[in-house]
N, C-alpha and C. Protein backbone atom coordinates (compact mmCIF):
# COMPACT_ATOMS: atom_id res chain seq x y z
N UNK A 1 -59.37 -16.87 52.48
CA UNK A 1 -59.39 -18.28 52.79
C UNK A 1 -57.94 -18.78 52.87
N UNK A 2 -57.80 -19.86 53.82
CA UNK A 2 -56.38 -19.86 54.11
C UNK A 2 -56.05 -21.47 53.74
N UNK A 3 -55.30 -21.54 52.76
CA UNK A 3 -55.07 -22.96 52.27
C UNK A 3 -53.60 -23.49 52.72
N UNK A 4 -53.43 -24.96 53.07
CA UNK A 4 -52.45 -25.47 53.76
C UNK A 4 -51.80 -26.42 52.61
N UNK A 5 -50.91 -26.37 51.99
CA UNK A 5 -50.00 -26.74 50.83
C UNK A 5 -48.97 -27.83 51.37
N UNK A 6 -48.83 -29.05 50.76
CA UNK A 6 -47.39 -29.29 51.35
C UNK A 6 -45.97 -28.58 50.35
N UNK A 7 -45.01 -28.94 50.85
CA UNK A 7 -43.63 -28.37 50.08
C UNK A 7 -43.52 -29.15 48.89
N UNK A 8 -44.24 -30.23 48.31
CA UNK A 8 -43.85 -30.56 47.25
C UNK A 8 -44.81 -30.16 46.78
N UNK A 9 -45.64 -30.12 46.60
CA UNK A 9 -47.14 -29.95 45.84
C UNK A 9 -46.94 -28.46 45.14
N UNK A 10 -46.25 -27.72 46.08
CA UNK A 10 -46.21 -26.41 46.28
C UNK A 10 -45.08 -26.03 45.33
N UNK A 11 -43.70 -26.59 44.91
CA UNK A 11 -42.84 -26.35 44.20
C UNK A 11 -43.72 -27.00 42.88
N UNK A 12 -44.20 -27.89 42.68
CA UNK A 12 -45.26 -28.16 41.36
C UNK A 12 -46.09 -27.42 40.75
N UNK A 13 -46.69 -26.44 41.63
CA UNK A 13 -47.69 -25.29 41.29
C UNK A 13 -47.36 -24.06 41.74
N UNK A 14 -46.36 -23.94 41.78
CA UNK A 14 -46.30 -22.66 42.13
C UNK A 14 -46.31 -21.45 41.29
N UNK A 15 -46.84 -21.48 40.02
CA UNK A 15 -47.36 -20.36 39.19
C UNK A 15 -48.86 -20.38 39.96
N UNK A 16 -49.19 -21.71 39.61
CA UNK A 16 -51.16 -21.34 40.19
C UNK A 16 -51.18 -21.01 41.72
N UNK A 17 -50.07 -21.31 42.54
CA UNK A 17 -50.59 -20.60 43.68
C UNK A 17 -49.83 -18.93 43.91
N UNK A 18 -48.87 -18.67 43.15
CA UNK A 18 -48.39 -17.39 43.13
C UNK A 18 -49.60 -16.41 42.41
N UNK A 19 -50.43 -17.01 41.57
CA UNK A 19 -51.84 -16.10 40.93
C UNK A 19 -52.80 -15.98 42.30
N UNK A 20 -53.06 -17.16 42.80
CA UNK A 20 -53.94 -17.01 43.79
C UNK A 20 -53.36 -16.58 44.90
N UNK A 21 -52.38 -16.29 45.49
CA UNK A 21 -51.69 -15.07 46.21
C UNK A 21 -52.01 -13.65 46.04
N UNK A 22 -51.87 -13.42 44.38
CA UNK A 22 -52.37 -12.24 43.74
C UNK A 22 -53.25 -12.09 43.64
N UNK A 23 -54.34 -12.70 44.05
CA UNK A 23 -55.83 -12.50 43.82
C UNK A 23 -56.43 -12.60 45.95
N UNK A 24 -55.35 -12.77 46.42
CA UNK A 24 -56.06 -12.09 47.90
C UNK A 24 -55.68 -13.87 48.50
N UNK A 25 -55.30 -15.04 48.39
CA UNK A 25 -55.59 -15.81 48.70
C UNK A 25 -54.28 -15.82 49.85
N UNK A 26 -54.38 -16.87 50.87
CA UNK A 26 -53.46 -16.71 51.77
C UNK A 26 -53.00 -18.20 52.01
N UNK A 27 -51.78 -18.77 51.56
CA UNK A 27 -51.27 -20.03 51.21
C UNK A 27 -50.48 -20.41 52.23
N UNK A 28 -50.86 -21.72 53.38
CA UNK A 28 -49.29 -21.88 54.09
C UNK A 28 -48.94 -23.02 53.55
N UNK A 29 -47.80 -23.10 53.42
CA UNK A 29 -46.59 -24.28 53.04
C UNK A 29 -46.54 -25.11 53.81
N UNK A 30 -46.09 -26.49 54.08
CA UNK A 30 -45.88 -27.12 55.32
C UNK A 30 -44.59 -28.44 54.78
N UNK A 31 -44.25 -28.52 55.90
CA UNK A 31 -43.17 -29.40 55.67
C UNK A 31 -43.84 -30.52 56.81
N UNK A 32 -43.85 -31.75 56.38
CA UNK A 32 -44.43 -33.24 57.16
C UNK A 32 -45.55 -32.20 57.90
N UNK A 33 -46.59 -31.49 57.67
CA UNK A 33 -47.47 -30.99 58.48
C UNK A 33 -47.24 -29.78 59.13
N UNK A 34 -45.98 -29.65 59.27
CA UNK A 34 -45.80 -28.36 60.14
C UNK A 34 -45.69 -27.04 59.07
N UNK A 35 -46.47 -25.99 58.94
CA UNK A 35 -46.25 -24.75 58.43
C UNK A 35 -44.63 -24.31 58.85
N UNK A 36 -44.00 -24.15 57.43
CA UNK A 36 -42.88 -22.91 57.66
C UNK A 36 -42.64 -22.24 56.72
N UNK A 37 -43.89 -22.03 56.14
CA UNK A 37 -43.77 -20.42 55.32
C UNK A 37 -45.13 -20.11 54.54
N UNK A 38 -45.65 -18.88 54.29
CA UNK A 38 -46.71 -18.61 53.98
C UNK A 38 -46.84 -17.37 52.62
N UNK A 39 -47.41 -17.79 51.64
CA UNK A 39 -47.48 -17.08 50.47
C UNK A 39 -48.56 -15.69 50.48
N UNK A 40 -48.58 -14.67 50.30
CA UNK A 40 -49.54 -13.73 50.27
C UNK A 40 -49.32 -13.02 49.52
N UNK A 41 -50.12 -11.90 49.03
CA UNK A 41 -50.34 -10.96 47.67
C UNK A 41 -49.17 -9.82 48.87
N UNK A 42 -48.54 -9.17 48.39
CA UNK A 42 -47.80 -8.12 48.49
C UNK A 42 -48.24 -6.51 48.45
N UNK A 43 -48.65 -5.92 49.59
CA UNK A 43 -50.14 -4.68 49.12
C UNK A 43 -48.91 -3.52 48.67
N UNK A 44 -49.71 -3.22 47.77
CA UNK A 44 -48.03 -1.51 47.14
C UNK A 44 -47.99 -0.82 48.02
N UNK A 45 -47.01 -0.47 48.03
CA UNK A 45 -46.57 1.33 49.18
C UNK A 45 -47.56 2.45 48.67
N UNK A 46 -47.79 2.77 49.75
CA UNK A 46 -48.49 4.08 49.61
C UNK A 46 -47.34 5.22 49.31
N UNK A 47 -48.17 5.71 47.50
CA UNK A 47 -47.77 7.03 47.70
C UNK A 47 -47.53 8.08 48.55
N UNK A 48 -46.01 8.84 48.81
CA UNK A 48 -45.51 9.93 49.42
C UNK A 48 -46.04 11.18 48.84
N UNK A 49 -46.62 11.67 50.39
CA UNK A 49 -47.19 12.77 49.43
C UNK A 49 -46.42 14.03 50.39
N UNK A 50 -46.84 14.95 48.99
CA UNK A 50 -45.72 15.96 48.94
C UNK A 50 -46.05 17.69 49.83
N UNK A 51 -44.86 17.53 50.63
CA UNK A 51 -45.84 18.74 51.28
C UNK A 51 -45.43 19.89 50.97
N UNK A 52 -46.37 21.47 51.13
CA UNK A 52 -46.07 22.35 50.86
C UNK A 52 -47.31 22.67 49.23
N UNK A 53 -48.24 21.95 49.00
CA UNK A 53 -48.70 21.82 47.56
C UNK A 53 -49.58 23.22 47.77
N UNK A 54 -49.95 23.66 48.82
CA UNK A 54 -51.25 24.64 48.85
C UNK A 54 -50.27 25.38 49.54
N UNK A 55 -49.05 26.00 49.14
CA UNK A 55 -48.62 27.04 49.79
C UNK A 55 -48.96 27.79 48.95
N UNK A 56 -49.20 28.97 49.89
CA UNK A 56 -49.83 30.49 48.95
C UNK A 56 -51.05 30.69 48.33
N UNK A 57 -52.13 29.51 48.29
CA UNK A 57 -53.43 29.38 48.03
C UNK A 57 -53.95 29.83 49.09
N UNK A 58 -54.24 29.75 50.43
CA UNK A 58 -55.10 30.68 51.14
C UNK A 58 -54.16 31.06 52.51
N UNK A 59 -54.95 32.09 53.29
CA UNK A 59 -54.24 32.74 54.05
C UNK A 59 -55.43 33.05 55.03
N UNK A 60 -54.35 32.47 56.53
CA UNK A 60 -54.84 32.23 57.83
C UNK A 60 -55.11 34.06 58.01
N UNK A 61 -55.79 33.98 59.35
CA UNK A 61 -56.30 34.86 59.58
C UNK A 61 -55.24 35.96 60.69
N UNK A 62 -54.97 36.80 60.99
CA UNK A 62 -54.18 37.22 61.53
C UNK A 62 -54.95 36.80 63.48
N UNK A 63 -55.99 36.83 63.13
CA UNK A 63 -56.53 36.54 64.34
C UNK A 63 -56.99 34.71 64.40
N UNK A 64 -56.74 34.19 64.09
CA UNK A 64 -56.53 32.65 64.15
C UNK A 64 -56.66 32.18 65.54
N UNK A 65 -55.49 32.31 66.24
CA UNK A 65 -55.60 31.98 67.64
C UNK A 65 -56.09 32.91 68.85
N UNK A 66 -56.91 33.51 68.06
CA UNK A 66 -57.49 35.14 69.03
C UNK A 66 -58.86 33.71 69.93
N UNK A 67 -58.68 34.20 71.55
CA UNK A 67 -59.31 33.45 72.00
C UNK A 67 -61.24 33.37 71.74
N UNK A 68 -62.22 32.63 71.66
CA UNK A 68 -63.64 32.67 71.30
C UNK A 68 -64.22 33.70 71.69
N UNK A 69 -65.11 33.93 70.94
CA UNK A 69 -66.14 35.25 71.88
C UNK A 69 -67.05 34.23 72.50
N UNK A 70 -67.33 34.62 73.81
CA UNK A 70 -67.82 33.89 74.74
C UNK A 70 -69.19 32.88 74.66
N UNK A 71 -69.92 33.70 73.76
CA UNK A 71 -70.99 32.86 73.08
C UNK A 71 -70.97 31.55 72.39
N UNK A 72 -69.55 31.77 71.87
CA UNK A 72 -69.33 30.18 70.54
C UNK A 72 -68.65 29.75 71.98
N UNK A 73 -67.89 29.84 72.63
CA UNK A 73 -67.18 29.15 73.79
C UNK A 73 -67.98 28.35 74.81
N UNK A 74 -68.91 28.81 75.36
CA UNK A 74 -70.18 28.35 76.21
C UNK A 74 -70.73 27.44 75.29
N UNK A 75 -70.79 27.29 74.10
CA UNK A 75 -71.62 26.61 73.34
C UNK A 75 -70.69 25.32 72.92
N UNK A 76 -69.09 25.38 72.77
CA UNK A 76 -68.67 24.34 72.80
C UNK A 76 -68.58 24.00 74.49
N UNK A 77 -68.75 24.36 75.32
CA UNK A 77 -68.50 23.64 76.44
C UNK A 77 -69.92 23.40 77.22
N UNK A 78 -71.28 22.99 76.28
CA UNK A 78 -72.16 22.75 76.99
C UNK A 78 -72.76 23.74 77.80
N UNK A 79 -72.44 24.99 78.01
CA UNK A 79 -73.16 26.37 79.03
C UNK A 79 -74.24 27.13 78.60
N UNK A 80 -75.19 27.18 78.90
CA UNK A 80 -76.44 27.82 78.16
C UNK A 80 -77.24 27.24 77.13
């Protein structure tokens, strides 16, 4: 829900609308009516994740990119 604040109201409360920021709410500011700035909850960074974690846990096939036997091939391409 998107609530329209003026600039004074807004320096008066601005603990209760910095909670309701934090709770998902979406606040614009306005100066004589006109919006010029808008309060919102801040979403965290996504964890970096780390690569290399399953090295040496399993092992590709030496034939991996060996082309289909014709049966599974026809069958992904709709033939028979």
């Amino acid at each position: 829900m998107k609530q329209v604040i003026n600039i004074y109201e807004a320096k008066t409360h601005l603990s209760r609308l910095a909670d309701e920021a934090a709770q998902g709410a979406d606040i614009v500011i306005a100066r004589a009516g006109k919006p010029i700035a808008r309060l919102c909850r801040i979403q965290p960074k996504a964890k970096k994740r780390k690569l290399g974690i399953l090295d040496g846990r399993f092992k590709i096939p030496e034939d991996f990119n060996a082309p289909l036997p014709d049966e599974v091939l026809a069958a992904f391409e709709g033939i028979g």
